[in-house]
Each structure stands twice: as structure tokens, then as C-alpha cells.
PDB file of N, CA and C in Angstrom:
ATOM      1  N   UNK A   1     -25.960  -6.838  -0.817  1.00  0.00           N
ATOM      2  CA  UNK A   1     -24.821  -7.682  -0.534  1.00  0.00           C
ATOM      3  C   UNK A   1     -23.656  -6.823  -0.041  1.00  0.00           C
ATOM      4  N   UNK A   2     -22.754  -7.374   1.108  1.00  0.00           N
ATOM      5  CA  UNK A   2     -22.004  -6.393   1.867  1.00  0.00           C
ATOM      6  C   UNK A   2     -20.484  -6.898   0.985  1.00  0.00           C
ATOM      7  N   UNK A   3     -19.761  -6.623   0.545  1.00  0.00           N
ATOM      8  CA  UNK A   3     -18.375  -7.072  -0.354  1.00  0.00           C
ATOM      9  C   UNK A   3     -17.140  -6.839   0.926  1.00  0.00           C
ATOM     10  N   UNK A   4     -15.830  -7.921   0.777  1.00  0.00           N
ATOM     11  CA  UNK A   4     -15.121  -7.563   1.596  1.00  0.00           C
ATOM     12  C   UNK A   4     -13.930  -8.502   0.582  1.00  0.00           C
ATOM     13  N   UNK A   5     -12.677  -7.344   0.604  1.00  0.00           N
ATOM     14  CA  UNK A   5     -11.525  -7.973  -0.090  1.00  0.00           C
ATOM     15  C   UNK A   5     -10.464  -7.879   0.786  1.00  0.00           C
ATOM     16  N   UNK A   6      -9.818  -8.373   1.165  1.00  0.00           N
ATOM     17  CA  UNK A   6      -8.416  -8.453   2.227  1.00  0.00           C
ATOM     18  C   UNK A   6      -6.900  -9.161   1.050  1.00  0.00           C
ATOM     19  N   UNK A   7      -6.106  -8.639   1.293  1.00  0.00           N
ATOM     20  CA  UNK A   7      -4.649  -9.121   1.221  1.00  0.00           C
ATOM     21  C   UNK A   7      -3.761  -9.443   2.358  1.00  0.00           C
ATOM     22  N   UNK A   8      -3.101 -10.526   2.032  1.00  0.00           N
ATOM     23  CA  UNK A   8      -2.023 -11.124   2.992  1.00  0.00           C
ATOM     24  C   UNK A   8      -0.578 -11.842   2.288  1.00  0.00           C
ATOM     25  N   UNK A   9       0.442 -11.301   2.679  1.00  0.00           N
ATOM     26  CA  UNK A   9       1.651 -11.446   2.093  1.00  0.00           C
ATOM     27  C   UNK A   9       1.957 -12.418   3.437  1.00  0.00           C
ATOM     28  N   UNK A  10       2.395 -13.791   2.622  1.00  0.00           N
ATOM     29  CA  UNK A  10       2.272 -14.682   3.159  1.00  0.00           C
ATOM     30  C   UNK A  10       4.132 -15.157   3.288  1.00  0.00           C
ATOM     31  N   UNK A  11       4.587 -15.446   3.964  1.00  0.00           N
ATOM     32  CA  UNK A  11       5.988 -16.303   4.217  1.00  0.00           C
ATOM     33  C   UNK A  11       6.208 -17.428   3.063  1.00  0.00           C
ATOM     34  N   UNK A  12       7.070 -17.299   1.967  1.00  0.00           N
ATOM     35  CA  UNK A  12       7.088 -18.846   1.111  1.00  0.00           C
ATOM     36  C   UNK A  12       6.971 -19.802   1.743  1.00  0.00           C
ATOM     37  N   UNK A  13       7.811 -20.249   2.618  1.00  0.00           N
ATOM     38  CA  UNK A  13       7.881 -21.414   3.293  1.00  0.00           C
ATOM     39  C   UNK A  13       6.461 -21.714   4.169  1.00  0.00           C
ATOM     40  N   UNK A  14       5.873 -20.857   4.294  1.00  0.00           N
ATOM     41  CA  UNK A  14       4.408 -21.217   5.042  1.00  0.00           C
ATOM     42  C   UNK A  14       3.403 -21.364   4.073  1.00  0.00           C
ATOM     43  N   UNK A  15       3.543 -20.726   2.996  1.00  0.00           N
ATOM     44  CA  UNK A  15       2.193 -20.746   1.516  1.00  0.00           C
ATOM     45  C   UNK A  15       1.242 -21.731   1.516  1.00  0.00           C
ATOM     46  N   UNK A  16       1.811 -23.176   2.057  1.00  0.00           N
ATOM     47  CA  UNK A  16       0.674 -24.180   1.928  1.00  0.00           C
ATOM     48  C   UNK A  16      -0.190 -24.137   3.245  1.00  0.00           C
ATOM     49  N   UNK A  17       0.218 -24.284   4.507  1.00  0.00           N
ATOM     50  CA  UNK A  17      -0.264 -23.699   5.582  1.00  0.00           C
ATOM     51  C   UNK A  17      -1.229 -22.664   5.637  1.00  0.00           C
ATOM     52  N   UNK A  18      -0.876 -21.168   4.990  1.00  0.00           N
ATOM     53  CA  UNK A  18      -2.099 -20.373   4.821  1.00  0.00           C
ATOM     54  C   UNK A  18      -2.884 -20.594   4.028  1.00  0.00           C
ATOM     55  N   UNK A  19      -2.942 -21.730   2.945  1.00  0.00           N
ATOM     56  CA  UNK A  19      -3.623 -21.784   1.717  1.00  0.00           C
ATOM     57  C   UNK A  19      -4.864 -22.825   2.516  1.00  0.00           C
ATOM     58  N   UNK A  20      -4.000 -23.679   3.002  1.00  0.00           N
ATOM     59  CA  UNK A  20      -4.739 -24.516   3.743  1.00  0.00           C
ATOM     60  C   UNK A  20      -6.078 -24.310   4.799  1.00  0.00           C
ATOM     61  N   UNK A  21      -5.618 -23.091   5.375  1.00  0.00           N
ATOM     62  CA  UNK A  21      -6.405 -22.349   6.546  1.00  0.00           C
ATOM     63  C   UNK A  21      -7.314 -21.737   5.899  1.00  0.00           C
ATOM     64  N   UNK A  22      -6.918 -20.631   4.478  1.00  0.00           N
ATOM     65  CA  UNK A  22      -8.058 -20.087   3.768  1.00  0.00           C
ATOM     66  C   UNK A  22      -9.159 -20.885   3.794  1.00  0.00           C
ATOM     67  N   UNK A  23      -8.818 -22.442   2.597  1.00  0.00           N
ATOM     68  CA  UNK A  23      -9.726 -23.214   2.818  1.00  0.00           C
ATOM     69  C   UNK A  23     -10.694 -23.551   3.748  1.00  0.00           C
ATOM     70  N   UNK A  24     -10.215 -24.312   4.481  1.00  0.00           N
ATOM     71  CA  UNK A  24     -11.358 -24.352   5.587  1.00  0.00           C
ATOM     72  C   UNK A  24     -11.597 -23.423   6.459  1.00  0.00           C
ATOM     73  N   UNK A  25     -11.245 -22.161   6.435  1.00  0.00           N
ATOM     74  CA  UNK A  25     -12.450 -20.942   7.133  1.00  0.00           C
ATOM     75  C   UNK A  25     -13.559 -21.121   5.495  1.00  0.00           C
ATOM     76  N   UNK A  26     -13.201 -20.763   4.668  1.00  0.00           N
ATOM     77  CA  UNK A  26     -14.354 -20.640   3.263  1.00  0.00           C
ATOM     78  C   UNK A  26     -15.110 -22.091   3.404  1.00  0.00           C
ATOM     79  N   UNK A  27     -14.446 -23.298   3.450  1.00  0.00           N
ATOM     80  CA  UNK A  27     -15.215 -24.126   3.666  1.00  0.00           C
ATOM     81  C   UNK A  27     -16.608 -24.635   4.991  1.00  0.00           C
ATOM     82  N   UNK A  28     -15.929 -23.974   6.050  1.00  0.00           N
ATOM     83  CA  UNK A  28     -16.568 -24.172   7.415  1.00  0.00           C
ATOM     84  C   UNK A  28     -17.109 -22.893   7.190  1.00  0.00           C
ATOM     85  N   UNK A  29     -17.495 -21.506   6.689  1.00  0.00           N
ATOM     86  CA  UNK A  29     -17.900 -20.490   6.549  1.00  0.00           C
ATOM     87  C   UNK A  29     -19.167 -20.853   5.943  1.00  0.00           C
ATOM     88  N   UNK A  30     -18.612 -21.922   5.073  1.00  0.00           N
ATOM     89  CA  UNK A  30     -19.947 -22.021   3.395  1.00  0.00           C
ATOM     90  C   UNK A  30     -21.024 -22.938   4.310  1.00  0.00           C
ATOM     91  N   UNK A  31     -20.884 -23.707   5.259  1.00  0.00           N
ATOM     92  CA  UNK A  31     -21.462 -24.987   6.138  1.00  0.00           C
ATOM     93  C   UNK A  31     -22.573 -24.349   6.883  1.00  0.00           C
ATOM     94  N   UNK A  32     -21.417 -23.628   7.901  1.00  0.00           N
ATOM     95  CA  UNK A  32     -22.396 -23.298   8.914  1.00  0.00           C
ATOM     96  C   UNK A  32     -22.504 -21.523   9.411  1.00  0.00           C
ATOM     97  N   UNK A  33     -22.023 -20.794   8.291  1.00  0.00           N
ATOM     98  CA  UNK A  33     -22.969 -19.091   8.172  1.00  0.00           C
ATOM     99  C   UNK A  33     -23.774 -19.368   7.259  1.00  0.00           C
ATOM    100  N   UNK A  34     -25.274 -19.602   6.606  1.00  0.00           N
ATOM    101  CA  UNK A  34     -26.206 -19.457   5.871  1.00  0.00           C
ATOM    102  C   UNK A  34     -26.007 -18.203   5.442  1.00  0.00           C
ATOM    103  N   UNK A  35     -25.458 -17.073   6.179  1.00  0.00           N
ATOM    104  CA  UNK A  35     -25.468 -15.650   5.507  1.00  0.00           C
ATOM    105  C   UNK A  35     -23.931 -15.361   4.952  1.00  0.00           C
ATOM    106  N   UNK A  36     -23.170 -16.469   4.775  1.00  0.00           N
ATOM    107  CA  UNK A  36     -21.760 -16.221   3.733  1.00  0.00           C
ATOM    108  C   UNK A  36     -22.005 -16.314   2.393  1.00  0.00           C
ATOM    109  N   UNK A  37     -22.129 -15.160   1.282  1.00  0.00           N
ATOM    110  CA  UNK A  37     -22.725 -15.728   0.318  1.00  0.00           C
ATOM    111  C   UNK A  37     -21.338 -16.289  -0.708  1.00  0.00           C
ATOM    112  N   UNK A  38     -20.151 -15.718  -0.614  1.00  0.00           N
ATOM    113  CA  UNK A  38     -19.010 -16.304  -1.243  1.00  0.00           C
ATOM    114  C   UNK A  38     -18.046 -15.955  -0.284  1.00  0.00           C
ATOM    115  N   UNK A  39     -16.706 -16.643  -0.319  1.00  0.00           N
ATOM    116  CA  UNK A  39     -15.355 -16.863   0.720  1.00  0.00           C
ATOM    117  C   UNK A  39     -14.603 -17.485  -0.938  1.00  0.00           C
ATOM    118  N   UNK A  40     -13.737 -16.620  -1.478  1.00  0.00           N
ATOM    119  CA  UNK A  40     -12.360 -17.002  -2.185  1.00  0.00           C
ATOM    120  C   UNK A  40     -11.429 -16.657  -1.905  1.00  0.00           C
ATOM    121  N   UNK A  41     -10.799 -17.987  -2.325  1.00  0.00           N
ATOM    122  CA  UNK A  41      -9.488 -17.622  -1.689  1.00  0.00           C
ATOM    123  C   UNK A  41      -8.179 -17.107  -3.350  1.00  0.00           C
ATOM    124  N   UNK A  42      -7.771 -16.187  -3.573  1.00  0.00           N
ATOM    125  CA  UNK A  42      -7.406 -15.656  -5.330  1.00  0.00           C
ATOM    126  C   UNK A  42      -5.766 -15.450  -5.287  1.00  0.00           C
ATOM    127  N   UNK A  43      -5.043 -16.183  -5.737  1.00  0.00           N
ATOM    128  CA  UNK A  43      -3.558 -15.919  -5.645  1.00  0.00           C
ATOM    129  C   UNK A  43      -3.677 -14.760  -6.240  1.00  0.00           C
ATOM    130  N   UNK A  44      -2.504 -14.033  -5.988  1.00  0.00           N
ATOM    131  CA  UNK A  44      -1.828 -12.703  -7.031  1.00  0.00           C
ATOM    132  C   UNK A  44      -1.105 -13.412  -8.334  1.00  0.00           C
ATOM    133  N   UNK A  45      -1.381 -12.534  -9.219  1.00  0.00           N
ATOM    134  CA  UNK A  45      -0.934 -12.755 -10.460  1.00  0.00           C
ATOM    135  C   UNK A  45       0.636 -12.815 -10.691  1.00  0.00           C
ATOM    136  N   UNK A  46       0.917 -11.705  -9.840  1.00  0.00           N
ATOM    137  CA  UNK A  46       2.696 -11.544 -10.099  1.00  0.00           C
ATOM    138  C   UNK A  46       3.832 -11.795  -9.060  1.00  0.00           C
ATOM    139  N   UNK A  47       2.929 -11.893  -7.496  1.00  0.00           N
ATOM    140  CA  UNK A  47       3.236 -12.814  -6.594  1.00  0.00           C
ATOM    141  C   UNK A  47       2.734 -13.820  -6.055  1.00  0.00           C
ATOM    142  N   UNK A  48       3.300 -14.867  -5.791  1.00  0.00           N
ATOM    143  CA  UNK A  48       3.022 -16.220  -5.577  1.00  0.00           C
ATOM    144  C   UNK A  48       2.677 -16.321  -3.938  1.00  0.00           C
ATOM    145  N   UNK A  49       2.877 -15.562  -3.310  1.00  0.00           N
ATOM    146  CA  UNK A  49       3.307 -15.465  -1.942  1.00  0.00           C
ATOM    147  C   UNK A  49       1.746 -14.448  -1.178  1.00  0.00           C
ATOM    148  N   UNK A  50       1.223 -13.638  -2.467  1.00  0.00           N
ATOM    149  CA  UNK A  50       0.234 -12.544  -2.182  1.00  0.00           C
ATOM    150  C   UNK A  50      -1.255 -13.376  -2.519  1.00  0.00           C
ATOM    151  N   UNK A  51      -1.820 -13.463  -1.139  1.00  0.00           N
ATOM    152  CA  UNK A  51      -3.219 -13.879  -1.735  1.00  0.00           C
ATOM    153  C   UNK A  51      -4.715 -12.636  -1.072  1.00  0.00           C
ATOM    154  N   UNK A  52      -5.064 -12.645  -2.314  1.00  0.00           N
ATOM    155  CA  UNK A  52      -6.667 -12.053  -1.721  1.00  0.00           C
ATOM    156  C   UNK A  52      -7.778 -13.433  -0.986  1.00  0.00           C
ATOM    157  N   UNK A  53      -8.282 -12.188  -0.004  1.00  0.00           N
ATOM    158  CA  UNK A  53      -9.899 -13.195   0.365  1.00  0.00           C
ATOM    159  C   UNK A  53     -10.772 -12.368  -0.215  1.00  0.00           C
ATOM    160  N   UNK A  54     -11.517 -12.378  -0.998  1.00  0.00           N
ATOM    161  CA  UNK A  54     -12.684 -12.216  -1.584  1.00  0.00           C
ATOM    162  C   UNK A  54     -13.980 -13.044  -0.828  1.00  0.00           C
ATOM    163  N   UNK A  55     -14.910 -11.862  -0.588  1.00  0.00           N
ATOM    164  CA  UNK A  55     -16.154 -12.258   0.519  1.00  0.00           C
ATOM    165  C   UNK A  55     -17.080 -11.691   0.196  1.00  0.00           C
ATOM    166  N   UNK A  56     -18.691 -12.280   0.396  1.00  0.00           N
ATOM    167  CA  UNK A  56     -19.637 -11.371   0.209  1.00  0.00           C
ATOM    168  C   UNK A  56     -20.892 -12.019   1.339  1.00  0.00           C
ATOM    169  N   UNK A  57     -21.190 -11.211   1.636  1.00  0.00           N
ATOM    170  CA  UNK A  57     -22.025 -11.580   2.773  1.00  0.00           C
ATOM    171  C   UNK A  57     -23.289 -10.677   2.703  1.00  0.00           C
ATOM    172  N   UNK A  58     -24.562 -11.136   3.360  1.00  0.00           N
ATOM    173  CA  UNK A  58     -26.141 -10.678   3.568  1.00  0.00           C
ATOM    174  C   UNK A  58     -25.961  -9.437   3.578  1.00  0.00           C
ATOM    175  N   UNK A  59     -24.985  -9.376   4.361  1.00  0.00           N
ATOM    176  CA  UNK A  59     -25.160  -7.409   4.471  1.00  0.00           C
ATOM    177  C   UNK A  59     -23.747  -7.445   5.695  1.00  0.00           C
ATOM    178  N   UNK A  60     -23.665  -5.959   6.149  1.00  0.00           N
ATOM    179  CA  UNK A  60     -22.584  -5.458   7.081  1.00  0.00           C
ATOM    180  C   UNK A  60     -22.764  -6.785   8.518  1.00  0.00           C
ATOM    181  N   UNK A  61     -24.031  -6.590   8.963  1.00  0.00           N
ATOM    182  CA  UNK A  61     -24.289  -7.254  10.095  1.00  0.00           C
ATOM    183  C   UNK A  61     -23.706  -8.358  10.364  1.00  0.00           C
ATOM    184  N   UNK A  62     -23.941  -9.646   9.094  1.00  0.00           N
ATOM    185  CA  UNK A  62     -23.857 -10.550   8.293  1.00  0.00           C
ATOM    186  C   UNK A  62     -21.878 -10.851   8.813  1.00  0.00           C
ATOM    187  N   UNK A  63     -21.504  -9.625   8.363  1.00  0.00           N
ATOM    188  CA  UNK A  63     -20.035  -9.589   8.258  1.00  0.00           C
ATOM    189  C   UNK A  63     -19.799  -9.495   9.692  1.00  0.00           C
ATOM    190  N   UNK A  64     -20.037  -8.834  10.101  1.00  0.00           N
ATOM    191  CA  UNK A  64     -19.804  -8.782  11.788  1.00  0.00           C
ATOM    192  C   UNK A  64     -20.106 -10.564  12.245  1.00  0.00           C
ATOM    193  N   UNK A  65     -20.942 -10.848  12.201  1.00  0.00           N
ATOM    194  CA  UNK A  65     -21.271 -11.835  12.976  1.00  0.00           C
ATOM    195  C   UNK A  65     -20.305 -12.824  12.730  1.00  0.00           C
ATOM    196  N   UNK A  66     -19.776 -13.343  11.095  1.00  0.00           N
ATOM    197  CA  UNK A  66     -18.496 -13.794  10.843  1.00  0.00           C
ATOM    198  C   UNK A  66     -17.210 -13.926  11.482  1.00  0.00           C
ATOM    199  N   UNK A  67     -17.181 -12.241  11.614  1.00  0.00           N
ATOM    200  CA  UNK A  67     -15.822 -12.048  12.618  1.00  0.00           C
ATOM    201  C   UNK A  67     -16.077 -12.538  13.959  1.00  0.00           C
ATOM    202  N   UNK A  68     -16.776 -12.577  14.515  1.00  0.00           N
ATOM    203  CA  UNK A  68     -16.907 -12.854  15.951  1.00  0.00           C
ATOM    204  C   UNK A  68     -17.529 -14.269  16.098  1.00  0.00           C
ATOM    205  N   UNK A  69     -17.518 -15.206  14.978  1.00  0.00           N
ATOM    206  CA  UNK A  69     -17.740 -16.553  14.865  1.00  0.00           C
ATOM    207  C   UNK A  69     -16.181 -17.396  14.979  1.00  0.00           C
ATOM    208  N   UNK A  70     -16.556 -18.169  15.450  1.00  0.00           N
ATOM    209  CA  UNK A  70     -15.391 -19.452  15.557  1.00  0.00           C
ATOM    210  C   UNK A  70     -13.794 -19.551  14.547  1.00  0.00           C
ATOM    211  N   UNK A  71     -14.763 -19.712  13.091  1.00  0.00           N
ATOM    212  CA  UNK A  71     -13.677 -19.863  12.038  1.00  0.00           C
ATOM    213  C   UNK A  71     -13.040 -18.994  11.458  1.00  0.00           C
ATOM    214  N   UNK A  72     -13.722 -17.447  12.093  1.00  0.00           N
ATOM    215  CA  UNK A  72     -12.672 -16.553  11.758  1.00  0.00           C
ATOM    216  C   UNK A  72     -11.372 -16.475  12.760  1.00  0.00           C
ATOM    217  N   UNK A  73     -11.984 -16.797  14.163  1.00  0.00           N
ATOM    218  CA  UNK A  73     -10.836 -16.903  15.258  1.00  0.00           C
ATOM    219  C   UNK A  73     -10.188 -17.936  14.747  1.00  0.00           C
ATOM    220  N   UNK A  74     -10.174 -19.341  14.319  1.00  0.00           N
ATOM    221  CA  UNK A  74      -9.125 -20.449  14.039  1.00  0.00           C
ATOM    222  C   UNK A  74      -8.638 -20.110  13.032  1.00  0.00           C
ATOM    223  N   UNK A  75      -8.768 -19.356  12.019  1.00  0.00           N
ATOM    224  CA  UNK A  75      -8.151 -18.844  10.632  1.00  0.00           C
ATOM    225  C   UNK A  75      -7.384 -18.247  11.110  1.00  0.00           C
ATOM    226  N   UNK A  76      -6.833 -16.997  12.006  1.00  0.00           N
ATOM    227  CA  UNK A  76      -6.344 -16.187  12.256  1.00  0.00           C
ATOM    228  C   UNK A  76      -5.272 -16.672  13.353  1.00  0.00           C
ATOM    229  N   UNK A  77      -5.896 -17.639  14.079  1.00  0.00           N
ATOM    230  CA  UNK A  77      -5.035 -18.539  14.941  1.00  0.00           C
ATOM    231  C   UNK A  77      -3.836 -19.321  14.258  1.00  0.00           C
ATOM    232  N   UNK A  78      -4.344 -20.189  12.853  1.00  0.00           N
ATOM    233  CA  UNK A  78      -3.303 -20.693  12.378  1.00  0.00           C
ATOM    234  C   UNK A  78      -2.747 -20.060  11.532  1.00  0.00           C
ATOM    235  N   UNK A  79      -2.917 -18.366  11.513  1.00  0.00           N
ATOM    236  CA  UNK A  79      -1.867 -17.990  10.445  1.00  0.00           C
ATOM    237  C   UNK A  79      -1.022 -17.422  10.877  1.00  0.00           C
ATOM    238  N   UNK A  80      -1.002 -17.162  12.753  1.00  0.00           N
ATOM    239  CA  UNK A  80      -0.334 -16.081  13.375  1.00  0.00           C
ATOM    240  C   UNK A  80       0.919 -16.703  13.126  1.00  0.00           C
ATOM    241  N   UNK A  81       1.678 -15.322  12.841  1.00  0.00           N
ATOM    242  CA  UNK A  81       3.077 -15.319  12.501  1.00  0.00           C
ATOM    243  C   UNK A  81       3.674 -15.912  11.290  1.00  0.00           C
ATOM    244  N   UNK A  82       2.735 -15.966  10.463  1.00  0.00           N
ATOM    245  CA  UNK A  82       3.336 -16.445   8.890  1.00  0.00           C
ATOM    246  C   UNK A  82       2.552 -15.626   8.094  1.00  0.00           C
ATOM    247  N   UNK A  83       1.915 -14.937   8.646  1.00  0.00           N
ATOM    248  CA  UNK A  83       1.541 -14.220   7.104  1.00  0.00           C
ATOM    249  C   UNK A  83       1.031 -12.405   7.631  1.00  0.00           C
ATOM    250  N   UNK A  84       1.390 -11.185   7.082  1.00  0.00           N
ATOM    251  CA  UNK A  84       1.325 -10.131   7.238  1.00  0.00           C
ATOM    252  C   UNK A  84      -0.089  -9.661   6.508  1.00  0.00           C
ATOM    253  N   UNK A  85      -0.993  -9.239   7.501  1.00  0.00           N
ATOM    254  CA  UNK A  85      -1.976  -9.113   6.958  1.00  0.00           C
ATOM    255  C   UNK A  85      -3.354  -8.928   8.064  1.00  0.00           C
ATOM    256  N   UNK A  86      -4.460  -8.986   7.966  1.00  0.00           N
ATOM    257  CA  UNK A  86      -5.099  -8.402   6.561  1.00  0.00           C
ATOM    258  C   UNK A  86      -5.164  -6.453   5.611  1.00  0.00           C
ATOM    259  N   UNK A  87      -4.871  -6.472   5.027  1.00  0.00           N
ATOM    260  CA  UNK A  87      -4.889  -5.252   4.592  1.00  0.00           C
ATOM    261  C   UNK A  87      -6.134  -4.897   3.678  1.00  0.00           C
ATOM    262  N   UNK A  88      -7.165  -3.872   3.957  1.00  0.00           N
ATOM    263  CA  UNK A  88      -8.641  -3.798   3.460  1.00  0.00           C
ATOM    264  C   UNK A  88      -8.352  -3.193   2.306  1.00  0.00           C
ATOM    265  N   UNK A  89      -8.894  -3.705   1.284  1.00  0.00           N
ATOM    266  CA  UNK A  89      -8.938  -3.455   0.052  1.00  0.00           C
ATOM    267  C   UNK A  89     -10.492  -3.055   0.064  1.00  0.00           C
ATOM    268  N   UNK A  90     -11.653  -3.912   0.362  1.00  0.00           N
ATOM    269  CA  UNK A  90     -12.553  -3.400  -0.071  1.00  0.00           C
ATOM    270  C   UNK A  90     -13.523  -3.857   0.877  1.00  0.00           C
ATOM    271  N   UNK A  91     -14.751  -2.718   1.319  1.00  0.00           N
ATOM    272  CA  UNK A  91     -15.126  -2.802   2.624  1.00  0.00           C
ATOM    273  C   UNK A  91     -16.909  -2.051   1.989  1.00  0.00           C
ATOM    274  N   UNK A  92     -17.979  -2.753   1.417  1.00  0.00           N
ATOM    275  CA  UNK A  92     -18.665  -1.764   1.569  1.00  0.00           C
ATOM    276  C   UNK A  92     -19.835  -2.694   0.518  1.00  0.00           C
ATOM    277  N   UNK A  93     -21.148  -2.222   0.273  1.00  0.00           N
ATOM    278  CA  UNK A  93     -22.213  -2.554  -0.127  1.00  0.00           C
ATOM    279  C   UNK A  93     -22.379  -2.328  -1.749  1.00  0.00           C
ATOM    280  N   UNK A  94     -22.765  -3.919  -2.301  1.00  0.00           N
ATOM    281  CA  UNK A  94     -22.857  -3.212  -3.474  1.00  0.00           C
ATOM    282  C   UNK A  94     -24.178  -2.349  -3.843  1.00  0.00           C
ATOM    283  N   UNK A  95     -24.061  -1.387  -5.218  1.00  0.00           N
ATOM    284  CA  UNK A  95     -24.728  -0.622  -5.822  1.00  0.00           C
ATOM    285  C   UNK A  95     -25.485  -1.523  -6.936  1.00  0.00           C
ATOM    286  N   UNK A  96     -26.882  -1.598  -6.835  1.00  0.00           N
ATOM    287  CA  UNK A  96     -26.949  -2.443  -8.210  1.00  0.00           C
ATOM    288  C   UNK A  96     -28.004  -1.315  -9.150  1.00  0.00           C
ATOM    289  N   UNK A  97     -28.036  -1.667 -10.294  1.00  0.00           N
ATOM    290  CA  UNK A  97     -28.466  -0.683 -11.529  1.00  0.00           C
ATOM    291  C   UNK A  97     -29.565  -1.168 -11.277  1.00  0.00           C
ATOM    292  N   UNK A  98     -30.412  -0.263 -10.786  1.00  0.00           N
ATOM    293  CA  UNK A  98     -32.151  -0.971 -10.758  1.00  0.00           C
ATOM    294  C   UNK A  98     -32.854  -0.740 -12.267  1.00  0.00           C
ATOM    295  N   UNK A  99     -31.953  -0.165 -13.112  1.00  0.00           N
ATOM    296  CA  UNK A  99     -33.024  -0.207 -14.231  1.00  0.00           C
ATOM    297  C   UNK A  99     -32.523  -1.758 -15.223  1.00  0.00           C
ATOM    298  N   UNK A 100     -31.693  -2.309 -14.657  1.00  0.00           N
ATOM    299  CA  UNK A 100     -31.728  -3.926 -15.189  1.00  0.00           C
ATOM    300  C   UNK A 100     -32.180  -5.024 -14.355  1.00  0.00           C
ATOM    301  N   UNK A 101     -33.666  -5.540 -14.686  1.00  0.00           N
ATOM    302  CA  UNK A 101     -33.781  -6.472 -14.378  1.00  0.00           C
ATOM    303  C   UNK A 101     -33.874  -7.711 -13.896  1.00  0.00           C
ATOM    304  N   UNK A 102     -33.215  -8.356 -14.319  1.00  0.00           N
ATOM    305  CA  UNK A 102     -32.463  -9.520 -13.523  1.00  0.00           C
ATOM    306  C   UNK A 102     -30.864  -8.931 -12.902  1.00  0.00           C
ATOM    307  N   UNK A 103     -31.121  -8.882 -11.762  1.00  0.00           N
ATOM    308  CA  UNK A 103     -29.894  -8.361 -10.673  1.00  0.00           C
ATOM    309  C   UNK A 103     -28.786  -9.547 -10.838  1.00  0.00           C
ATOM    310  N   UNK A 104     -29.473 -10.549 -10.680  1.00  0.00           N
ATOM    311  CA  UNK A 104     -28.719 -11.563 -10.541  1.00  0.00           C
ATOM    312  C   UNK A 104     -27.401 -11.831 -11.472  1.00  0.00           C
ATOM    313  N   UNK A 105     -27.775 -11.084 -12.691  1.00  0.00           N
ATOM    314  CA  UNK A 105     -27.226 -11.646 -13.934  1.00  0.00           C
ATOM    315  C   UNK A 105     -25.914 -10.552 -14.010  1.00  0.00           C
ATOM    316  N   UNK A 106     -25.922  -9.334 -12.873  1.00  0.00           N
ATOM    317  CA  UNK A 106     -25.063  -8.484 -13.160  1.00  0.00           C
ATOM    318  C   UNK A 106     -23.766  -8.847 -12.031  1.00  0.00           C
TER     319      UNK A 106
END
């Protein structure tokens, strides 16, 4: 599984607007990429204004193909100029403990 975390410091006065857009890229992501395996959208704890995207996808490829799909261009379309961002937090494949079992469960 390929992991991807982004931040965006968003304009108050726009907050519902980008919240809105998160949504339906994660929603139109979850529809029609079969290889999106999660899209969240995670306020910040101590700012109201700071949200993470939390993503996990088939693999790197997986992620590429995302970006160069539709709903990442209209996500990015309706946020231009209200929100500063994305800033990569986390970019890379997970590690799983092969001596446990059920993967799933970790």
C-alpha cells in the first residue's frame, strides 16, 4: 500500500468550500479509482482552518494515475486561491511485519 498525507491551510472564510471539495474528490475517488484504497479528509486539532488529506492507494503507480485523473484536477480547480497548500507530509510505502499474520489487522 502506497500512503500519502498532505496539509492545507485553508482561508476561514473559504473552510466550507474546501471542506466541500475534499469531499467529493474522496467521494468521486472512492466511485470511480478501484485502486483508491482510503481518501480522508482530518481537521487539525488546534487549528480549525488546517486540514490533512490522508490517502492510501495500490501502490505509487496507483497514486500517479490519481493525479492525472479528473478529480484531482477539479479538487485543485476549486480550491485555487483559498487555500495554501499541498505540503507533503508523507509520501511512501508501507512496511508490514511479516512475522504477524493477519496483515490486515495491523
Amino acid at each position: 500500500m502506497y500512503h500519502v498525507a498532505v496539509a492545507f491551510d485553508v482561508q476561514p472564510e473559504h473552510r466550507e468550500t474546501f471542506i466541500a471539495a475534499a469531499h467529493a474528490d474522496a467521494r468521486d475517488s472512492a466511485v470511480d479509482e478501484p485502486f483508491t484504497q482510503r481518501f480522508e479528509l482530518v481537521e487539525d486539532e488546534v487549528d480549525p482552518n488546517r486540514f490533512y488529506l490522508d490517502e492510501v492507494y495500490d501502490d505509487a503507480a496507483s497514486f500517479d494515475r490519481h493525479m492525472s485523473g479528473p478529480h484531482f484536477a477539479k479538487f485543485f480547480e476549486r480550491i485555487d486561491g483559498i487555500a495554501q497548500g499541498p505540503t507533503w507530509l508523507i509520501r511512501g510505502t508501507r512496511v508490514v511485519d511479516t512475522a504477524v499474520l493477519d496483515t490486515a489487522a495491523v
